[in-house]
N, C-alpha and C. Protein backbone atom coordinates (compact mmCIF):
# COMPACT_ATOMS: atom_id res chain seq x y z
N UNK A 1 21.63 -26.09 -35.10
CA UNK A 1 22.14 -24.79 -34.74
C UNK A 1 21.63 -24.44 -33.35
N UNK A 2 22.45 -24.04 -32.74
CA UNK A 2 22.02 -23.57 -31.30
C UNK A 2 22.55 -21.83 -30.98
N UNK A 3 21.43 -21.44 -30.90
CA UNK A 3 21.31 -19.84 -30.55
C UNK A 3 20.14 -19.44 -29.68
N UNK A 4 20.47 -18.64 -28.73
CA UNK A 4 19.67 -17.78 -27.88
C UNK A 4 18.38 -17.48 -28.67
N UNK A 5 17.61 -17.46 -28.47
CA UNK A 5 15.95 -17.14 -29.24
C UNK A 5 16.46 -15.20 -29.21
N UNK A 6 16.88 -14.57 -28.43
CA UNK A 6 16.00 -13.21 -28.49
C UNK A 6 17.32 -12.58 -29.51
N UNK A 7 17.91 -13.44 -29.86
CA UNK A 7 19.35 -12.99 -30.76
C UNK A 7 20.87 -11.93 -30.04
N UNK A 8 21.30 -11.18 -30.82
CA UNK A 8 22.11 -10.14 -30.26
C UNK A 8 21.93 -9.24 -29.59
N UNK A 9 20.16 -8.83 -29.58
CA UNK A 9 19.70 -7.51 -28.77
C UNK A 9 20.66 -6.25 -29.24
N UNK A 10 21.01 -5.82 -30.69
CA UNK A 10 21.78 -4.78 -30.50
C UNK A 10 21.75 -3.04 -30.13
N UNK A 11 19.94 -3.06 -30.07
CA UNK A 11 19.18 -2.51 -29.62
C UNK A 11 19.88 -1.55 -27.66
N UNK A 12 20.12 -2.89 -27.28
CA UNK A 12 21.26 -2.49 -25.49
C UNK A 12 21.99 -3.01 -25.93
N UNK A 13 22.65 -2.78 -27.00
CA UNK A 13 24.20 -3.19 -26.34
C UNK A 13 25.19 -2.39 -25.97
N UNK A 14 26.14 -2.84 -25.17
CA UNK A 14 27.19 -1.60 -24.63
C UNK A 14 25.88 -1.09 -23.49
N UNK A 15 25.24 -1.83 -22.72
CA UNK A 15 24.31 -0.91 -21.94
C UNK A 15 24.80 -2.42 -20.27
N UNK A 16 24.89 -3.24 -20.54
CA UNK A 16 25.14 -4.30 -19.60
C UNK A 16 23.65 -4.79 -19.06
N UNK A 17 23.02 -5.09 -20.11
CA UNK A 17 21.72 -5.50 -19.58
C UNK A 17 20.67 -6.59 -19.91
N UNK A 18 21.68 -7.13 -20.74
CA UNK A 18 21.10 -8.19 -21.72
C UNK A 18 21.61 -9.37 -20.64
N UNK A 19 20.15 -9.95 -20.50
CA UNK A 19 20.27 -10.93 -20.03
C UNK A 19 21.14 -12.25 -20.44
N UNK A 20 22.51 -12.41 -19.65
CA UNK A 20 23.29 -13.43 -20.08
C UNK A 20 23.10 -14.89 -19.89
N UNK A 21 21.96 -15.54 -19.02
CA UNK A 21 22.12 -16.82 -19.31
C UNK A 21 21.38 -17.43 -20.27
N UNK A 22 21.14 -16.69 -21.08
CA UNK A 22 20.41 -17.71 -22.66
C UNK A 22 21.43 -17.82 -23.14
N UNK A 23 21.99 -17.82 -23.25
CA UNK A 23 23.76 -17.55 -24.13
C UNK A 23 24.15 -18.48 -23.30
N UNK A 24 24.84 -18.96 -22.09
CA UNK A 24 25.54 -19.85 -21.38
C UNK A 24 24.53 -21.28 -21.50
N UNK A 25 22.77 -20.94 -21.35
CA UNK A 25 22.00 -22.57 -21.03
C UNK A 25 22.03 -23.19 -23.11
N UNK A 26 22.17 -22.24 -23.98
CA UNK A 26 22.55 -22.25 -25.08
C UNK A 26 23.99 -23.66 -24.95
N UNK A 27 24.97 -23.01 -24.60
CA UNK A 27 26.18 -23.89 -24.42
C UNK A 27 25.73 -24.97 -23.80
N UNK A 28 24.75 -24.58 -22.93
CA UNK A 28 24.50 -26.40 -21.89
C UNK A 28 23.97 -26.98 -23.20
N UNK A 29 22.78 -26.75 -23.99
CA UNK A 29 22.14 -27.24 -24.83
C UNK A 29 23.13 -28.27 -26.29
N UNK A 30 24.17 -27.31 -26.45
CA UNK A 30 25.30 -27.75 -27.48
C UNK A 30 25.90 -28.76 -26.65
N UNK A 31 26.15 -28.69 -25.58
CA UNK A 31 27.47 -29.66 -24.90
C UNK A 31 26.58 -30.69 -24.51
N UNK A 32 25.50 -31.28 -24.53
CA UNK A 32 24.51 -32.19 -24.34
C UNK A 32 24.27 -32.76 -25.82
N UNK A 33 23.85 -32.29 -26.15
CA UNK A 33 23.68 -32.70 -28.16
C UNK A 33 25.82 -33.15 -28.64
N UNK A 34 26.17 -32.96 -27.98
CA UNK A 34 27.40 -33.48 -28.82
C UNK A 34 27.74 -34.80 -27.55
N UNK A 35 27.19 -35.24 -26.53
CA UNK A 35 27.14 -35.96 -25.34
C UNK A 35 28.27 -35.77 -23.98
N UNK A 36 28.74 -34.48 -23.99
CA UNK A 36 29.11 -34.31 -22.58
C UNK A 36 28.23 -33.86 -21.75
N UNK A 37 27.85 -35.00 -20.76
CA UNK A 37 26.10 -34.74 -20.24
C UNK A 37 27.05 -34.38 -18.67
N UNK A 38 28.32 -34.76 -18.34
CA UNK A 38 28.83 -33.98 -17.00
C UNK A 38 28.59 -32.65 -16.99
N UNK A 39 29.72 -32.16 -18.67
CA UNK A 39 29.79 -30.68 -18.50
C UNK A 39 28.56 -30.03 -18.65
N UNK A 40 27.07 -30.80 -19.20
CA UNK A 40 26.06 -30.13 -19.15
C UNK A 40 25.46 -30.02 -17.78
N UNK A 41 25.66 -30.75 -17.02
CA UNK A 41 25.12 -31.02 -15.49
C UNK A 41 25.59 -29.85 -15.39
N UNK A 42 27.33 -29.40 -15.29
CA UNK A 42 27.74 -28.48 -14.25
C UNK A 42 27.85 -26.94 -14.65
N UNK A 43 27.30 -26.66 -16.44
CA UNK A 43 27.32 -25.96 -16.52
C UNK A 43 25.72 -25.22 -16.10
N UNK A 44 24.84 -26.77 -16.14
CA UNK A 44 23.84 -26.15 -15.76
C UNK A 44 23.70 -25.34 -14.11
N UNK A 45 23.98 -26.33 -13.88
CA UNK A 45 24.11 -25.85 -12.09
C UNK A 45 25.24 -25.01 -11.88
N UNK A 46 25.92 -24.16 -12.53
CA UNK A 46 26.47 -22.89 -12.47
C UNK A 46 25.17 -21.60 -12.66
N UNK A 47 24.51 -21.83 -13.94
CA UNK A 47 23.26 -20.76 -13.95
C UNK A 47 22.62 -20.74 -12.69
N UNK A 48 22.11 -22.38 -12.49
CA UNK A 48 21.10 -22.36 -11.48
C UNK A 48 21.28 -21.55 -9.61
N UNK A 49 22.89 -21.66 -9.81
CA UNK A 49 23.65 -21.11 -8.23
C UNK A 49 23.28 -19.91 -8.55
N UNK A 50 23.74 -19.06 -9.72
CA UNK A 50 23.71 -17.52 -9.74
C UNK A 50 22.44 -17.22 -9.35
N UNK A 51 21.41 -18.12 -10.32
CA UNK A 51 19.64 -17.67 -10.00
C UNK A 51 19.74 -17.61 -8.50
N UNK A 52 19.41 -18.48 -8.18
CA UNK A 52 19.21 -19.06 -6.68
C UNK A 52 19.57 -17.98 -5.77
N UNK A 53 20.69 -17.42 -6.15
CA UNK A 53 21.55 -16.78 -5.46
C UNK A 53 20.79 -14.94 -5.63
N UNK A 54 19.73 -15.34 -6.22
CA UNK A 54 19.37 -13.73 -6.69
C UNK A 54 20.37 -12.69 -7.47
N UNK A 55 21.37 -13.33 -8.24
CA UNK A 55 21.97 -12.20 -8.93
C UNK A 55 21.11 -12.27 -10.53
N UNK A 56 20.72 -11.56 -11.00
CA UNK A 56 19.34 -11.56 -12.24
C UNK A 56 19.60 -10.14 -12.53
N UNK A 57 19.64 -10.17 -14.11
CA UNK A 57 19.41 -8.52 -15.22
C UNK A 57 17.94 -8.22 -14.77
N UNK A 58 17.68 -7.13 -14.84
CA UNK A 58 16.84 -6.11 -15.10
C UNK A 58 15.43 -7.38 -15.33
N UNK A 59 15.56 -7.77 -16.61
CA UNK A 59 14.72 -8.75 -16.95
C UNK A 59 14.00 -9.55 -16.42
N UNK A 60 14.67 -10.16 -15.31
CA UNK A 60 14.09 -10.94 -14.42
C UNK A 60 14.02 -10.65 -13.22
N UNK A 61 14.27 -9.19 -12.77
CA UNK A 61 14.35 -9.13 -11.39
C UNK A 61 13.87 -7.41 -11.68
N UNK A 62 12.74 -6.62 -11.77
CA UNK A 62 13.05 -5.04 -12.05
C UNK A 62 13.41 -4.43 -11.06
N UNK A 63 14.36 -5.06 -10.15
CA UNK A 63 15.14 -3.86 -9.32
C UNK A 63 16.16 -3.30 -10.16
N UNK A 64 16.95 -4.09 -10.86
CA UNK A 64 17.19 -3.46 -11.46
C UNK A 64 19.07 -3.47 -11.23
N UNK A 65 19.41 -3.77 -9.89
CA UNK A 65 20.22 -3.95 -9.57
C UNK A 65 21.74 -4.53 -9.67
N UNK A 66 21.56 -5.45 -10.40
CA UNK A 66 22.49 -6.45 -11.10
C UNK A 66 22.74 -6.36 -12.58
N UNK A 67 23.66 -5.70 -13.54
CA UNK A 67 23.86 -6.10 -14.63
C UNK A 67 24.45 -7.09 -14.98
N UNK A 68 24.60 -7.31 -16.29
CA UNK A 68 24.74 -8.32 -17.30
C UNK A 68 26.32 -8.66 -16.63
N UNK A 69 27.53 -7.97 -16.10
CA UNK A 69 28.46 -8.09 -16.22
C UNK A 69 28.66 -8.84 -14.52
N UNK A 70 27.58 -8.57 -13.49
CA UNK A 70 27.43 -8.86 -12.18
C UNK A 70 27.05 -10.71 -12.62
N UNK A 71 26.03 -11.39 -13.78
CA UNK A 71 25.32 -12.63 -13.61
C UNK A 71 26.84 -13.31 -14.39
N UNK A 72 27.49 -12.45 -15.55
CA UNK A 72 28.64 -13.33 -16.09
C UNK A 72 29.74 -13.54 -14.45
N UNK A 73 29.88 -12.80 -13.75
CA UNK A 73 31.19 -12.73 -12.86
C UNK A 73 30.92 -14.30 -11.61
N UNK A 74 29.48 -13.82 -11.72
CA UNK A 74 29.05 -14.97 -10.38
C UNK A 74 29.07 -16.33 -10.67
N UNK A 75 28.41 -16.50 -12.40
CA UNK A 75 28.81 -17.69 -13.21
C UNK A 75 29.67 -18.54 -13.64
N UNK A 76 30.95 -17.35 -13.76
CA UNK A 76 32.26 -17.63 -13.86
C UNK A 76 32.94 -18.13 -12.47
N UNK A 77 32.73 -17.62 -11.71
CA UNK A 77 33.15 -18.26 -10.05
C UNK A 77 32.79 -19.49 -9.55
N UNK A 78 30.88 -19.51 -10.17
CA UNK A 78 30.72 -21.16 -9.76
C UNK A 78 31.17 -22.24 -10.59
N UNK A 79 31.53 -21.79 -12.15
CA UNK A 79 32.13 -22.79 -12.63
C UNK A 79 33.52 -23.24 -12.37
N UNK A 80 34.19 -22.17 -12.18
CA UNK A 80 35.58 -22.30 -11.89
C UNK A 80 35.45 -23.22 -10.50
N UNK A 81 34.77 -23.21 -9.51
CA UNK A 81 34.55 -24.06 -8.16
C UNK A 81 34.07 -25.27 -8.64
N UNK A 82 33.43 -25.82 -9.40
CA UNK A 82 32.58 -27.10 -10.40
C UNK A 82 33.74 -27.58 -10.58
N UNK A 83 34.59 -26.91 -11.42
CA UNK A 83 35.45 -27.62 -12.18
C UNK A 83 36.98 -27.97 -11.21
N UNK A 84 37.08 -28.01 -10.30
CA UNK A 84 37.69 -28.16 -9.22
C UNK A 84 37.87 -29.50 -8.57
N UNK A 85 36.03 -29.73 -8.56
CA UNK A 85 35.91 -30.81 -7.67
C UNK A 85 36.62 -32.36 -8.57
């Protein structure tokens, strides 16, 4: 079974603040255990661009600046560019 450790958080939800890449390195984790070790490469290095890139929830960054809906949008852009090449 593969799930995020901190669960649903329903505690924020509807608040945009729950940190989204345990949920996406989750998927890297599944798509590696079933042996697509490409799509795990590139889904990894989609998280890793957003980090890099300083877009981070609350959680990891307390400015505070970036929600949950800012780390899905940037994630979604580098994969969509991954999956291109």
């Amino acid at each position: 079974m593969f799930e995020p450790v901190h669960g649903s958080a329903p505690d924020i939800a509807g608040q945009s603040i729950a940190n989204p890449v345990g949920r996406r390195w989750v998927g890297a984790m599944r798509l590696e255990h079933l042996g697509h070790k490409a799509a795990t490469v590139d889904l990894i290095r989609a998280i890793e661009s957003v980090l890099a890139a300083g877009i981070r929830t609350a959680d990891l960054d307390r400015t505070g600046q970036h929600r949950a809906y800012d780390v899905r949008d940037r994630r979604s852009r580098f994969e969509r560019l991954i999956s291109l090449r």
